[in-house]
PDB file of N, CA and C in Angstrom:
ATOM      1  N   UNK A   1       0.556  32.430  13.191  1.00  0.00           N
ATOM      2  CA  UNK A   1       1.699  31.691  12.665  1.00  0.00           C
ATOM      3  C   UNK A   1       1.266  30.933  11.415  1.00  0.00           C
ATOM      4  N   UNK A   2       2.171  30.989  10.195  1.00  0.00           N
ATOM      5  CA  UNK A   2       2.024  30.277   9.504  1.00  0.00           C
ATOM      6  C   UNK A   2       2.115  28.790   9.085  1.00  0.00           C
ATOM      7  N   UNK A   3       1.343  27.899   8.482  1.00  0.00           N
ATOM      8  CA  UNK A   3       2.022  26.646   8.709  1.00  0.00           C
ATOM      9  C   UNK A   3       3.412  26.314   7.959  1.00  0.00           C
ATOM     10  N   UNK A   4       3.368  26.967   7.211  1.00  0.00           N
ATOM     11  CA  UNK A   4       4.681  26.792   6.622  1.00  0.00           C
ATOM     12  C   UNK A   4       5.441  27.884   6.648  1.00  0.00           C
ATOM     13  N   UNK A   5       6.694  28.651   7.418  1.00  0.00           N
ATOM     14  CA  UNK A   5       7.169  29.622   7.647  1.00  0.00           C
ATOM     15  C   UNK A   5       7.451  30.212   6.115  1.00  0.00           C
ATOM     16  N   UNK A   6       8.363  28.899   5.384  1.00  0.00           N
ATOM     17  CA  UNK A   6       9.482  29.631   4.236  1.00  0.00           C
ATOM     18  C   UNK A   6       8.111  29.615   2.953  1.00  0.00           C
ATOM     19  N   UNK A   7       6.953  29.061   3.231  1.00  0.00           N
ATOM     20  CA  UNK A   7       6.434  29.114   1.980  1.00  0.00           C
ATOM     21  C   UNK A   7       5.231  30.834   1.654  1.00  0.00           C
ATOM     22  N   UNK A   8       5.295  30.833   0.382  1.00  0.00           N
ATOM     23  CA  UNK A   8       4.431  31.986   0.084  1.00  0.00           C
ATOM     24  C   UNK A   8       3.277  31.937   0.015  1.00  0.00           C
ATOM     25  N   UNK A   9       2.990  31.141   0.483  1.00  0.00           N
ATOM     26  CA  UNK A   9       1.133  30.315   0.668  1.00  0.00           C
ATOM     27  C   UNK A   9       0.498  30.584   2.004  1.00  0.00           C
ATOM     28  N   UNK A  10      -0.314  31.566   2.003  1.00  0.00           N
ATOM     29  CA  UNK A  10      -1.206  31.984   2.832  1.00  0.00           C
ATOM     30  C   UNK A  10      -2.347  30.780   3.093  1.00  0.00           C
ATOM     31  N   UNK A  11      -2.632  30.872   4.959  1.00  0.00           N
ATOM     32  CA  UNK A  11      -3.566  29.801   5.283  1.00  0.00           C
ATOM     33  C   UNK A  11      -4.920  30.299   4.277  1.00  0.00           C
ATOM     34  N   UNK A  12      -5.988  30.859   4.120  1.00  0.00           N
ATOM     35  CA  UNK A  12      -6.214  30.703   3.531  1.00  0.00           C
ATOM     36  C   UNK A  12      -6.886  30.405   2.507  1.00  0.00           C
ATOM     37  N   UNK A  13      -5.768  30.184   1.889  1.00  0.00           N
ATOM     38  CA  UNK A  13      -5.699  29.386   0.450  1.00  0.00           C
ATOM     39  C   UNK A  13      -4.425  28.513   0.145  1.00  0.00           C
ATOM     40  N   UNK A  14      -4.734  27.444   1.691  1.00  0.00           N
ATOM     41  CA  UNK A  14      -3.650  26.283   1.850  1.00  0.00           C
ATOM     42  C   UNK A  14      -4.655  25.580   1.175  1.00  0.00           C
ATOM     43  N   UNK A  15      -5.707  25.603   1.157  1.00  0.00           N
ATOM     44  CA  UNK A  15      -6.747  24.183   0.901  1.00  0.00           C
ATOM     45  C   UNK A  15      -6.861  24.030  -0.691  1.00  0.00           C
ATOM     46  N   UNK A  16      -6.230  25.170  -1.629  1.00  0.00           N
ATOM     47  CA  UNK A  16      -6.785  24.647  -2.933  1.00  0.00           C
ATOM     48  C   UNK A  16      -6.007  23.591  -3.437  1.00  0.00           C
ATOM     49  N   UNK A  17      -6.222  22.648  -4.343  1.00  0.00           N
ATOM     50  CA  UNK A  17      -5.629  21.735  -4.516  1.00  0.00           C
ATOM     51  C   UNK A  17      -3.589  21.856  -5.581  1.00  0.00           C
ATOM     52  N   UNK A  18      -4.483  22.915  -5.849  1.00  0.00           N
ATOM     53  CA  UNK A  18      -2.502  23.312  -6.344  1.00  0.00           C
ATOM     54  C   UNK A  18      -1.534  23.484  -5.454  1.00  0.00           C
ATOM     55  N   UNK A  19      -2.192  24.010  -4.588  1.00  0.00           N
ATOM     56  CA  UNK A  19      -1.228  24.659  -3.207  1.00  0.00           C
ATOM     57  C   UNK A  19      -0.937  23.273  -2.322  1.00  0.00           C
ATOM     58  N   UNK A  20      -1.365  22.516  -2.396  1.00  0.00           N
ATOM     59  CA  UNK A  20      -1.295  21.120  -1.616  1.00  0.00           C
ATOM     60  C   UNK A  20      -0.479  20.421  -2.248  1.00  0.00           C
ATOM     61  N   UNK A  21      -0.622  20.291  -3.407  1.00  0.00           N
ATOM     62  CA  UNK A  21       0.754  19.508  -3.752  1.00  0.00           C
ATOM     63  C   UNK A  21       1.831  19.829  -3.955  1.00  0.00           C
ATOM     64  N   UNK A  22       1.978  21.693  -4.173  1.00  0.00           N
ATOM     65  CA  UNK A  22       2.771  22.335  -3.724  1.00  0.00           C
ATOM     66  C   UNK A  22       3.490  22.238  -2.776  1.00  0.00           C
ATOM     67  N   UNK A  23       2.528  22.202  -1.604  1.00  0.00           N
ATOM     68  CA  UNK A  23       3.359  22.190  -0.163  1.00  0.00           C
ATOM     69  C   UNK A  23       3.884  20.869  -0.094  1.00  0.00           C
ATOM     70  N   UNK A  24       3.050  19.589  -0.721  1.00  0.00           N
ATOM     71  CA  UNK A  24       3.397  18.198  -0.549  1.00  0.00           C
ATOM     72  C   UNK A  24       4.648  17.878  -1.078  1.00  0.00           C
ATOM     73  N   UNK A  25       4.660  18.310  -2.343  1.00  0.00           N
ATOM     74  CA  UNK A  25       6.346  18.026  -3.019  1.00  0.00           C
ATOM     75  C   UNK A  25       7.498  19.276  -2.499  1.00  0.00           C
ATOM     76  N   UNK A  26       7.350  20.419  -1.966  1.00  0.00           N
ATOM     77  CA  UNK A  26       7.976  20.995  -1.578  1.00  0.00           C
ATOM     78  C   UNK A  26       8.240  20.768   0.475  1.00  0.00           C
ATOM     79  N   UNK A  27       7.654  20.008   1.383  1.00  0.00           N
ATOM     80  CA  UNK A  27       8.081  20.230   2.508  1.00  0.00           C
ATOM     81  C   UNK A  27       7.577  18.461   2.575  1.00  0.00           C
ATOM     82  N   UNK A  28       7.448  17.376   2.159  1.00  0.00           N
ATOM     83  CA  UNK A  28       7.293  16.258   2.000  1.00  0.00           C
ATOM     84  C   UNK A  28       7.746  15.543   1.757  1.00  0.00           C
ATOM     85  N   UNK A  29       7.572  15.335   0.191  1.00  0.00           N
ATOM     86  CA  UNK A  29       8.339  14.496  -0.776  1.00  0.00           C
ATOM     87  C   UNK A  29       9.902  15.002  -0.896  1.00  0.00           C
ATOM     88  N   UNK A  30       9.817  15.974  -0.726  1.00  0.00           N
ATOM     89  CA  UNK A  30      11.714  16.887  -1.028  1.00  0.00           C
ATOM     90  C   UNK A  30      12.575  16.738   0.085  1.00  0.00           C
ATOM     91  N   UNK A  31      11.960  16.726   0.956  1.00  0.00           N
ATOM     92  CA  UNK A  31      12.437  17.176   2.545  1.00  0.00           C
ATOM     93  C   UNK A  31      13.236  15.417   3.065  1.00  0.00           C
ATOM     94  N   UNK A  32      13.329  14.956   2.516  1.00  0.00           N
ATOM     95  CA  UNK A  32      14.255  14.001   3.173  1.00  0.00           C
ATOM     96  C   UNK A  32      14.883  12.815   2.054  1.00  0.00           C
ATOM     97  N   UNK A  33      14.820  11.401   2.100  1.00  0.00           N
ATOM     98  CA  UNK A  33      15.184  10.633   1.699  1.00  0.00           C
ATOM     99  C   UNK A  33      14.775  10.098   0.563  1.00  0.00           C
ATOM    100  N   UNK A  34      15.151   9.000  -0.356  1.00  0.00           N
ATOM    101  CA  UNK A  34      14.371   8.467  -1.403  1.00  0.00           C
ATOM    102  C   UNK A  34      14.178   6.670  -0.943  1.00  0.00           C
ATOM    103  N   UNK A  35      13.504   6.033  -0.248  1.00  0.00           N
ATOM    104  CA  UNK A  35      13.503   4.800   0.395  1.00  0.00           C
ATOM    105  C   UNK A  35      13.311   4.110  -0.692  1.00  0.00           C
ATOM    106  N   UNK A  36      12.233   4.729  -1.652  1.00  0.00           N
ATOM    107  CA  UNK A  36      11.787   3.565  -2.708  1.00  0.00           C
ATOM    108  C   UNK A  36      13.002   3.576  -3.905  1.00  0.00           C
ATOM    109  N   UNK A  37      13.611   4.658  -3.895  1.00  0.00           N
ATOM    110  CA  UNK A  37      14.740   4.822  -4.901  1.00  0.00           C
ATOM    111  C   UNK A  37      16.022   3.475  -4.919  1.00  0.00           C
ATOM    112  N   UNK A  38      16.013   3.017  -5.773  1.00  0.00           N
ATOM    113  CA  UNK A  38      16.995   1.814  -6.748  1.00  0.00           C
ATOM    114  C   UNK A  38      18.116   1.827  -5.884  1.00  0.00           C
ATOM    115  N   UNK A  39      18.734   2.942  -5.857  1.00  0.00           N
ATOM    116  CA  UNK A  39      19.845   2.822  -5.346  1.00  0.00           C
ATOM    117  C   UNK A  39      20.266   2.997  -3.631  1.00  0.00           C
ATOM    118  N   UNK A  40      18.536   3.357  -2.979  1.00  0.00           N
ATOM    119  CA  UNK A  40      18.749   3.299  -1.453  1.00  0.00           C
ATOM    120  C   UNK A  40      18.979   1.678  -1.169  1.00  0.00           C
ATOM    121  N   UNK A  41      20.327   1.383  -0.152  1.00  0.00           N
ATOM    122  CA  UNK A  41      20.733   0.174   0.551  1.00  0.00           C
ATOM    123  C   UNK A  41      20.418  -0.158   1.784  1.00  0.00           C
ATOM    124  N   UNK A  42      20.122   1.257   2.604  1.00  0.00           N
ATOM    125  CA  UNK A  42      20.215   1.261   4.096  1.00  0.00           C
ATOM    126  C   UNK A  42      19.360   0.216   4.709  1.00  0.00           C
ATOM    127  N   UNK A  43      17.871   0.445   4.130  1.00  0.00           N
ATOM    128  CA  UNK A  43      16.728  -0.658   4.999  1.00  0.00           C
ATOM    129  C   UNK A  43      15.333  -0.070   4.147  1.00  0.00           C
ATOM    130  N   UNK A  44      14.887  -1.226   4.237  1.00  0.00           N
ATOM    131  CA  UNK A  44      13.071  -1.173   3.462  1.00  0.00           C
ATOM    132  C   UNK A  44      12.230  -0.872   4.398  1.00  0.00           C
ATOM    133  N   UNK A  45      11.788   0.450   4.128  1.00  0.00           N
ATOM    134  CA  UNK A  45      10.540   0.400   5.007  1.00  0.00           C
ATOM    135  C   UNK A  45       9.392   0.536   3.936  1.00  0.00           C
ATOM    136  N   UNK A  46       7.831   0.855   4.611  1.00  0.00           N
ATOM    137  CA  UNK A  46       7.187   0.407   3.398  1.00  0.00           C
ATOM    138  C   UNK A  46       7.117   1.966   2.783  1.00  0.00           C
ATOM    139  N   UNK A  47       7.176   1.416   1.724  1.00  0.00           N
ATOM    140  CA  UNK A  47       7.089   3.000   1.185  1.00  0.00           C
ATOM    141  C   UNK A  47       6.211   2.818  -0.474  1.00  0.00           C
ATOM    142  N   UNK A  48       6.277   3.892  -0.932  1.00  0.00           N
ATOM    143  CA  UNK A  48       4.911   3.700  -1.876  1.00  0.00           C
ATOM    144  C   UNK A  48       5.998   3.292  -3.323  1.00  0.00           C
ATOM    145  N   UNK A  49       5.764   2.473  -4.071  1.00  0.00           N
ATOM    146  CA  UNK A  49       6.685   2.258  -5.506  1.00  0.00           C
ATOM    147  C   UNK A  49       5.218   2.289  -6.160  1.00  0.00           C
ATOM    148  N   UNK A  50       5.449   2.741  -7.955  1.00  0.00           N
ATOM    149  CA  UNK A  50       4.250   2.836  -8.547  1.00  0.00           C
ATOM    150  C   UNK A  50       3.242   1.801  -8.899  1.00  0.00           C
ATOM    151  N   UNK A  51       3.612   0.285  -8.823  1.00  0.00           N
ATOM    152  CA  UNK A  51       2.660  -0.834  -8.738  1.00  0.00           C
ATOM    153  C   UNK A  51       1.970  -0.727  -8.000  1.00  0.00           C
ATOM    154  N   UNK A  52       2.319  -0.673  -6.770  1.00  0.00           N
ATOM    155  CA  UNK A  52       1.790  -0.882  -5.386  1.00  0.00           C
ATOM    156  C   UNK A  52       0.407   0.773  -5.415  1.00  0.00           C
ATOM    157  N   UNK A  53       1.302   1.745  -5.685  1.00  0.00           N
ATOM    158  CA  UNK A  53       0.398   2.835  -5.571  1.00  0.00           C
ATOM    159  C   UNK A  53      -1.103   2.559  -6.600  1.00  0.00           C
ATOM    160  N   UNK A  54      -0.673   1.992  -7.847  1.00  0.00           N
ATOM    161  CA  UNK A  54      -2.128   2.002  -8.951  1.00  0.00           C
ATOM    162  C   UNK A  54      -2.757   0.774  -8.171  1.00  0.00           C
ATOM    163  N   UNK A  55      -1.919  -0.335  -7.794  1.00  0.00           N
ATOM    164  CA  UNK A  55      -3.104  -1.142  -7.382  1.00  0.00           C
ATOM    165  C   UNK A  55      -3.995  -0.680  -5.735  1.00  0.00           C
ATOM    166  N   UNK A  56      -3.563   0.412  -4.938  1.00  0.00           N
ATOM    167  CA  UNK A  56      -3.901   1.016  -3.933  1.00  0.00           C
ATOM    168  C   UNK A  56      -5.194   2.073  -3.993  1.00  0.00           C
ATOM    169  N   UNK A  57      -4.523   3.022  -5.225  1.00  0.00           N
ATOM    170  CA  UNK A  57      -5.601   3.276  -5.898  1.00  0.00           C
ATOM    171  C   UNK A  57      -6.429   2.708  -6.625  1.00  0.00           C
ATOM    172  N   UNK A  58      -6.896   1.256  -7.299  1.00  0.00           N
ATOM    173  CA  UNK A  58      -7.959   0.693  -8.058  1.00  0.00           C
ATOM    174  C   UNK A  58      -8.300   0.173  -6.376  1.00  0.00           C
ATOM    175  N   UNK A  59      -8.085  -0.084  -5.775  1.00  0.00           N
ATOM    176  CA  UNK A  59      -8.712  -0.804  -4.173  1.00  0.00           C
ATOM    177  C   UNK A  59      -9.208   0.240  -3.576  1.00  0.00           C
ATOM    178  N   UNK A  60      -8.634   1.381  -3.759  1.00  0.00           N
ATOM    179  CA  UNK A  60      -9.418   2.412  -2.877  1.00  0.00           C
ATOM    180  C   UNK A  60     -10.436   3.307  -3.930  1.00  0.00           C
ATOM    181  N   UNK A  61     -10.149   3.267  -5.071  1.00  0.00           N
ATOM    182  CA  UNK A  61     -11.438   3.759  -6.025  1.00  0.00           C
ATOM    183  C   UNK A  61     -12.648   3.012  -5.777  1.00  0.00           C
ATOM    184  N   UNK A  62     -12.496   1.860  -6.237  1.00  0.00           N
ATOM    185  CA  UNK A  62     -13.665   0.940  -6.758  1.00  0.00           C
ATOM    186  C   UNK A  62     -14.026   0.304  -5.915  1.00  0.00           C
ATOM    187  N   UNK A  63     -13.118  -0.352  -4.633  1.00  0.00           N
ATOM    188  CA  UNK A  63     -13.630  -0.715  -3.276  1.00  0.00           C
ATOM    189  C   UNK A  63     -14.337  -1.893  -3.583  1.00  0.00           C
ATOM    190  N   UNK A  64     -13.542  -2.897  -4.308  1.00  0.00           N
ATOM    191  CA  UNK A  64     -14.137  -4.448  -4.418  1.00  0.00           C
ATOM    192  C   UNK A  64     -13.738  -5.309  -3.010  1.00  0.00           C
ATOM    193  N   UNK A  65     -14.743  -5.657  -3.003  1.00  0.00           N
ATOM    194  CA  UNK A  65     -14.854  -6.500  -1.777  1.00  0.00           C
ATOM    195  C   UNK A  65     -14.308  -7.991  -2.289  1.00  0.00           C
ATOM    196  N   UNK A  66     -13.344  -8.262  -1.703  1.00  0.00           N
ATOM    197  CA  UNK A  66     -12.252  -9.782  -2.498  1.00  0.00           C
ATOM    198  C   UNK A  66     -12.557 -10.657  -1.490  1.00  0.00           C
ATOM    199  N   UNK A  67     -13.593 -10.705  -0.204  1.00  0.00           N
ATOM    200  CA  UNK A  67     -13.562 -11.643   1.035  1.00  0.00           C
ATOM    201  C   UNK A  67     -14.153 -12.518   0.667  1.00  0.00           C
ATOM    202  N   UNK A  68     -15.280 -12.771  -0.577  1.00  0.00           N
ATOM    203  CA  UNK A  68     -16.049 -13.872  -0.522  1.00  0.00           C
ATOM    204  C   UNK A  68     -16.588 -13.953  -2.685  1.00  0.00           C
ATOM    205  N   UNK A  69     -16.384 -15.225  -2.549  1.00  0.00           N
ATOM    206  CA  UNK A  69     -16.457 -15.208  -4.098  1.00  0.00           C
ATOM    207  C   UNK A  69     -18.354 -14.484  -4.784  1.00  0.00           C
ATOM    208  N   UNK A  70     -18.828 -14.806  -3.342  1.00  0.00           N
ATOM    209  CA  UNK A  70     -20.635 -14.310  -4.305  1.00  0.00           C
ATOM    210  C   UNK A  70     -20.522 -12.838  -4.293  1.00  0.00           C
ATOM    211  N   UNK A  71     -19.330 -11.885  -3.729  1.00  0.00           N
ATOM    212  CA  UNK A  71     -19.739 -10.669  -4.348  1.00  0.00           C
ATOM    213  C   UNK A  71     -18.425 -10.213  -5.112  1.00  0.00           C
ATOM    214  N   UNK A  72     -17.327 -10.656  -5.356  1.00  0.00           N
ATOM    215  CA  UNK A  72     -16.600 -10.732  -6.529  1.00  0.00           C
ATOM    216  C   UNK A  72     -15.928 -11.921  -6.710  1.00  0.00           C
ATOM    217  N   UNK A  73     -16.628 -12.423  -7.700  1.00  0.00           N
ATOM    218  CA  UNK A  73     -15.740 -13.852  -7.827  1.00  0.00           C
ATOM    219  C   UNK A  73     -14.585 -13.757  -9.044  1.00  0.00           C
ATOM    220  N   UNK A  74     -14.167 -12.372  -9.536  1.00  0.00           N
ATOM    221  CA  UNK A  74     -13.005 -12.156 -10.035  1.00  0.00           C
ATOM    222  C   UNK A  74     -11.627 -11.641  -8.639  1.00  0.00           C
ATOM    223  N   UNK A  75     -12.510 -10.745  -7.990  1.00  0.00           N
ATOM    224  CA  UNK A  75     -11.161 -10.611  -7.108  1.00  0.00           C
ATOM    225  C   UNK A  75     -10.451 -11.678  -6.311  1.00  0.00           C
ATOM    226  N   UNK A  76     -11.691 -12.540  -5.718  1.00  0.00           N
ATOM    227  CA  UNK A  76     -10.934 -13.764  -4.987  1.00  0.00           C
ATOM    228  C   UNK A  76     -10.307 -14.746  -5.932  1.00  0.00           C
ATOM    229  N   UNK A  77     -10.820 -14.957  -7.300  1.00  0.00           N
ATOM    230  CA  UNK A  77      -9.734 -15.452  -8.670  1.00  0.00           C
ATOM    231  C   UNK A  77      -8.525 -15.264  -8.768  1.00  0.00           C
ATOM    232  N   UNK A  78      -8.579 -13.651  -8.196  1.00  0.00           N
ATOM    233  CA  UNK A  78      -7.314 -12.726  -8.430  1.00  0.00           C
ATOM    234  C   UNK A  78      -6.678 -13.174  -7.086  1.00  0.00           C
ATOM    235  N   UNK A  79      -6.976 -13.164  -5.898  1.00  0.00           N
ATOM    236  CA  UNK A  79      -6.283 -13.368  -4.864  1.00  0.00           C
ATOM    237  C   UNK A  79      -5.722 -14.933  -4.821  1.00  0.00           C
ATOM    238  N   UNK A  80      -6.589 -16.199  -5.369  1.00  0.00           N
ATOM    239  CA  UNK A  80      -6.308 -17.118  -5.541  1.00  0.00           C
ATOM    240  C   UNK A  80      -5.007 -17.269  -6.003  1.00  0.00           C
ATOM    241  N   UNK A  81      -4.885 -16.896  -7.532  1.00  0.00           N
ATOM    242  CA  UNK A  81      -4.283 -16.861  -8.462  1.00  0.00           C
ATOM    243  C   UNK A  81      -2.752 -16.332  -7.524  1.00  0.00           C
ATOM    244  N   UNK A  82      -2.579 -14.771  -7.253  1.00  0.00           N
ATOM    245  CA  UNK A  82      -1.986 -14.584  -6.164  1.00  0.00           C
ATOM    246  C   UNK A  82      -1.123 -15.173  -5.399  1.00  0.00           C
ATOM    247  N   UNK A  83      -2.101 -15.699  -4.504  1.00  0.00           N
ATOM    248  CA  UNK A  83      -1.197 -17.421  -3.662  1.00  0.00           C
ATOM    249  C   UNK A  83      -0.910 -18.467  -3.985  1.00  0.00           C
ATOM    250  N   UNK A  84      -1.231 -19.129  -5.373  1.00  0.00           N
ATOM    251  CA  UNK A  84      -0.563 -19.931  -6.147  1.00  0.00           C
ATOM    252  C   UNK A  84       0.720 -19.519  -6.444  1.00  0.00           C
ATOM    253  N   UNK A  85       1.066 -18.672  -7.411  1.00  0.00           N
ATOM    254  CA  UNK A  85       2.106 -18.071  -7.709  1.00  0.00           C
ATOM    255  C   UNK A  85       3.283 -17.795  -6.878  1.00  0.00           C
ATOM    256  N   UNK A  86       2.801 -17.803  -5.682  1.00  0.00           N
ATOM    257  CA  UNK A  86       3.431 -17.049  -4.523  1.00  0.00           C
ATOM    258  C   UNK A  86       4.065 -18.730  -4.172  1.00  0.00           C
ATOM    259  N   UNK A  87       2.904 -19.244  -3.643  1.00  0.00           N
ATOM    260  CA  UNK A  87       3.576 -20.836  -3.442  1.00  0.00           C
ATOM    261  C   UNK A  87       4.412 -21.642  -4.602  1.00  0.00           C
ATOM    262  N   UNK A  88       3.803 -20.997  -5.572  1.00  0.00           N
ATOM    263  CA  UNK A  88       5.117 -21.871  -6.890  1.00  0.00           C
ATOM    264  C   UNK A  88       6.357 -21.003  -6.607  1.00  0.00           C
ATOM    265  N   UNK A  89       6.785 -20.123  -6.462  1.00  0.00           N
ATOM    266  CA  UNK A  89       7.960 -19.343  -6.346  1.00  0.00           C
ATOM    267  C   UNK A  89       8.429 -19.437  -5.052  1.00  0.00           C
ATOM    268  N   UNK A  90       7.968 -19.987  -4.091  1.00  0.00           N
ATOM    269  CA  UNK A  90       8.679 -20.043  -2.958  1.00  0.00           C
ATOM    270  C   UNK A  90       9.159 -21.766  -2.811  1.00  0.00           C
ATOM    271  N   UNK A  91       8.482 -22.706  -3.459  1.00  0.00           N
ATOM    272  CA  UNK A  91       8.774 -23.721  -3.683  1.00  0.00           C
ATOM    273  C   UNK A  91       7.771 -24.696  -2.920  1.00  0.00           C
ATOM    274  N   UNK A  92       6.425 -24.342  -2.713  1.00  0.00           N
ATOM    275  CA  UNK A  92       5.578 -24.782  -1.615  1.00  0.00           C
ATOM    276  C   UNK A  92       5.089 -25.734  -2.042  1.00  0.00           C
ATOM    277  N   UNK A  93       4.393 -27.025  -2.118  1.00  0.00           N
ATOM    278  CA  UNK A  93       3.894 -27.859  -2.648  1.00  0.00           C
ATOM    279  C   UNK A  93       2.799 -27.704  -3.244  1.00  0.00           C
ATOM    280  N   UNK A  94       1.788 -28.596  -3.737  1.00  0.00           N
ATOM    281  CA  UNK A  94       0.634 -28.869  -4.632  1.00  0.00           C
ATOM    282  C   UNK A  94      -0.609 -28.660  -3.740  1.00  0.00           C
ATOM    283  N   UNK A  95      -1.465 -27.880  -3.915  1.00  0.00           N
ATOM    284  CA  UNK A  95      -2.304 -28.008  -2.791  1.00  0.00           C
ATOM    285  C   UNK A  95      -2.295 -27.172  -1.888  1.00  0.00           C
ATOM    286  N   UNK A  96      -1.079 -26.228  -1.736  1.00  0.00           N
ATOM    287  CA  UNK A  96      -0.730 -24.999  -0.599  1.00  0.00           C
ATOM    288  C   UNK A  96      -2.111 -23.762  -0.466  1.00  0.00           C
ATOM    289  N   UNK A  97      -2.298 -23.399   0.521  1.00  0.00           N
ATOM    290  CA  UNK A  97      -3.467 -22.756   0.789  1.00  0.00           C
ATOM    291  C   UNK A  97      -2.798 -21.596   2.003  1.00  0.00           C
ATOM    292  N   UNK A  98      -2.752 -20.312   1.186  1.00  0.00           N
ATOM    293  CA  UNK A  98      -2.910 -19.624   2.141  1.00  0.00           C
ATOM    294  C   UNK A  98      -4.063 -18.167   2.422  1.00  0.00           C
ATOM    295  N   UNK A  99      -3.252 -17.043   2.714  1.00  0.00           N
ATOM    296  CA  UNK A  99      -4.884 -16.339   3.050  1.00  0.00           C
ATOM    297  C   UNK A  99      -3.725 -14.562   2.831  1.00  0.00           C
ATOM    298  N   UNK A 100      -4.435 -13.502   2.051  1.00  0.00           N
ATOM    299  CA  UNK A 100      -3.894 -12.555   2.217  1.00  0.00           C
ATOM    300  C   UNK A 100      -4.733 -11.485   3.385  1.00  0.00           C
ATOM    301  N   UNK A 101      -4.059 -11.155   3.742  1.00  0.00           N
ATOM    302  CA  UNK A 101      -4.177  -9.661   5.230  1.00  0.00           C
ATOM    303  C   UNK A 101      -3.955  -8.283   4.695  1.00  0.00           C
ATOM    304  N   UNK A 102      -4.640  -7.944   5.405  1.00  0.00           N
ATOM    305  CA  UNK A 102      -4.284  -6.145   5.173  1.00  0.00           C
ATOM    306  C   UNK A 102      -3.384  -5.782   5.867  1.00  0.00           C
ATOM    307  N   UNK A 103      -2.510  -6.430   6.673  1.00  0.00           N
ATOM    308  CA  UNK A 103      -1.104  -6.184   7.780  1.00  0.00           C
ATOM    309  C   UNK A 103      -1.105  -6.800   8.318  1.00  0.00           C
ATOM    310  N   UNK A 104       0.092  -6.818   9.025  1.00  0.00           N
ATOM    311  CA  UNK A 104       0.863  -7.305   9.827  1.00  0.00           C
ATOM    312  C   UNK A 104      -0.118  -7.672  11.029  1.00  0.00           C
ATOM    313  N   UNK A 105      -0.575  -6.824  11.870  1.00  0.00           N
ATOM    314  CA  UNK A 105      -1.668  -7.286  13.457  1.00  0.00           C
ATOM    315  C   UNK A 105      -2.525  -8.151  12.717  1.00  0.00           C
ATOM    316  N   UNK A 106      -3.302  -7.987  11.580  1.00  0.00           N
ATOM    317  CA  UNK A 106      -4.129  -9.119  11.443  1.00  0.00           C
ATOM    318  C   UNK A 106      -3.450 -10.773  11.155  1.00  0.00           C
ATOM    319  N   UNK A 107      -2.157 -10.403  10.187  1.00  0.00           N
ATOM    320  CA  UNK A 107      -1.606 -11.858   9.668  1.00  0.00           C
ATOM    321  C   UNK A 107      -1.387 -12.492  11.024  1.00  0.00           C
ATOM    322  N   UNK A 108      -0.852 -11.908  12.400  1.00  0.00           N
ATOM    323  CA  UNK A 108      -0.211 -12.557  13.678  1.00  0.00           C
ATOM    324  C   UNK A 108      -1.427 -12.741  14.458  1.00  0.00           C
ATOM    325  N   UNK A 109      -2.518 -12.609  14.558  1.00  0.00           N
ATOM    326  CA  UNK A 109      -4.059 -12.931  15.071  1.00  0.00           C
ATOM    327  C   UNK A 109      -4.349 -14.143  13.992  1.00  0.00           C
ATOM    328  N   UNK A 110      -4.045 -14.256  13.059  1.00  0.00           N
ATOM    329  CA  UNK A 110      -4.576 -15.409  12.067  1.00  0.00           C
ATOM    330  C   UNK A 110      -3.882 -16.540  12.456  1.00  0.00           C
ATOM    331  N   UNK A 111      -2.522 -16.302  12.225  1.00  0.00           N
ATOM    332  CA  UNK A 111      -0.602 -16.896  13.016  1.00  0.00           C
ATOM    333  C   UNK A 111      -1.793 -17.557  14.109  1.00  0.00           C
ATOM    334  N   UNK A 112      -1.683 -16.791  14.804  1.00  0.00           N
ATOM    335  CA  UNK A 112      -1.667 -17.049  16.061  1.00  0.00           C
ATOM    336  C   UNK A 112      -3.076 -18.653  16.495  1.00  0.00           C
ATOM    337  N   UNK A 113      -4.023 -17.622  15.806  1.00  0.00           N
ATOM    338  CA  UNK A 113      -5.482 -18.911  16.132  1.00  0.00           C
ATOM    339  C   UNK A 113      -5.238 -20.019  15.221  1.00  0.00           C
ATOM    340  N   UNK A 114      -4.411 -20.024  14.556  1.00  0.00           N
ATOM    341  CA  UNK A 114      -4.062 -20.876  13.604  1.00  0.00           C
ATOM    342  C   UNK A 114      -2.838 -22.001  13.825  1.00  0.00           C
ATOM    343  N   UNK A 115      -2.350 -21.574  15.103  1.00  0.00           N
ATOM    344  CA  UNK A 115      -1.391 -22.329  15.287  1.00  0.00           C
ATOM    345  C   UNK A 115      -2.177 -23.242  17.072  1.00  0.00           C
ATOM    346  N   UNK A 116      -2.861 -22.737  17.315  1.00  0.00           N
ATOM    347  CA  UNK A 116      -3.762 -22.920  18.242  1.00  0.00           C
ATOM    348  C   UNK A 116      -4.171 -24.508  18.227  1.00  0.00           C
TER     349      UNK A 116
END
């Protein structure tokens, strides 16, 4: 059986990289909805928009470690910087301190010992 019935792409030579994004924009990206698209109303789920994707890719290229200023003391600048901004726009006071997560289970384990 093929993995893809309607496509003309033999297993193979599923693995070369033309044929992959082939199959990706043809039974993937095509095959259903546009979530990140302007004009979807229904509901946000997370989905990839192109900011989010380049800064996903410079985090997953270069793999700077932002947890502690002695091994990048530009990224935690950057994360600083970050939660300032974030607290001036939400209207938070002088002095506001918070902390960024890689998701959701970690922010509610932080929540959580933190409210402890």
């Amino acid at each position: 059986m093929e993995p893809f019935p309607d496509s003309d792409i033999t297993f193979p030579n599923l693995f070369f990289p033309e044929n992959i994004l082939d199959l990706y924009g043809k039974h993937v990206e095509n095959g259903g909805l546009r979530a990140a698209h302007g004009g979807h109303m229904a509901y946000v789920p997370s989905n990839g928009v192109f900011p989010a994707a380049m800064g996903d890719f410079l985090a997953d290229t270069l793999c700077t470690y932002a947890g502690r200023s002695t091994e990048s003391p530009g990224g935690v600048a950057m994360n600083n910087m970050l939660l300032e901004w974030m607290a001036e726009v939400f209207g938070y006071p002088d002095g506001f301190q918070g902390n960024l997560t890689s998701g959701g289970s970690s922010a509610t384990v932080i929540a959580m010992a933190t409210a402890r």
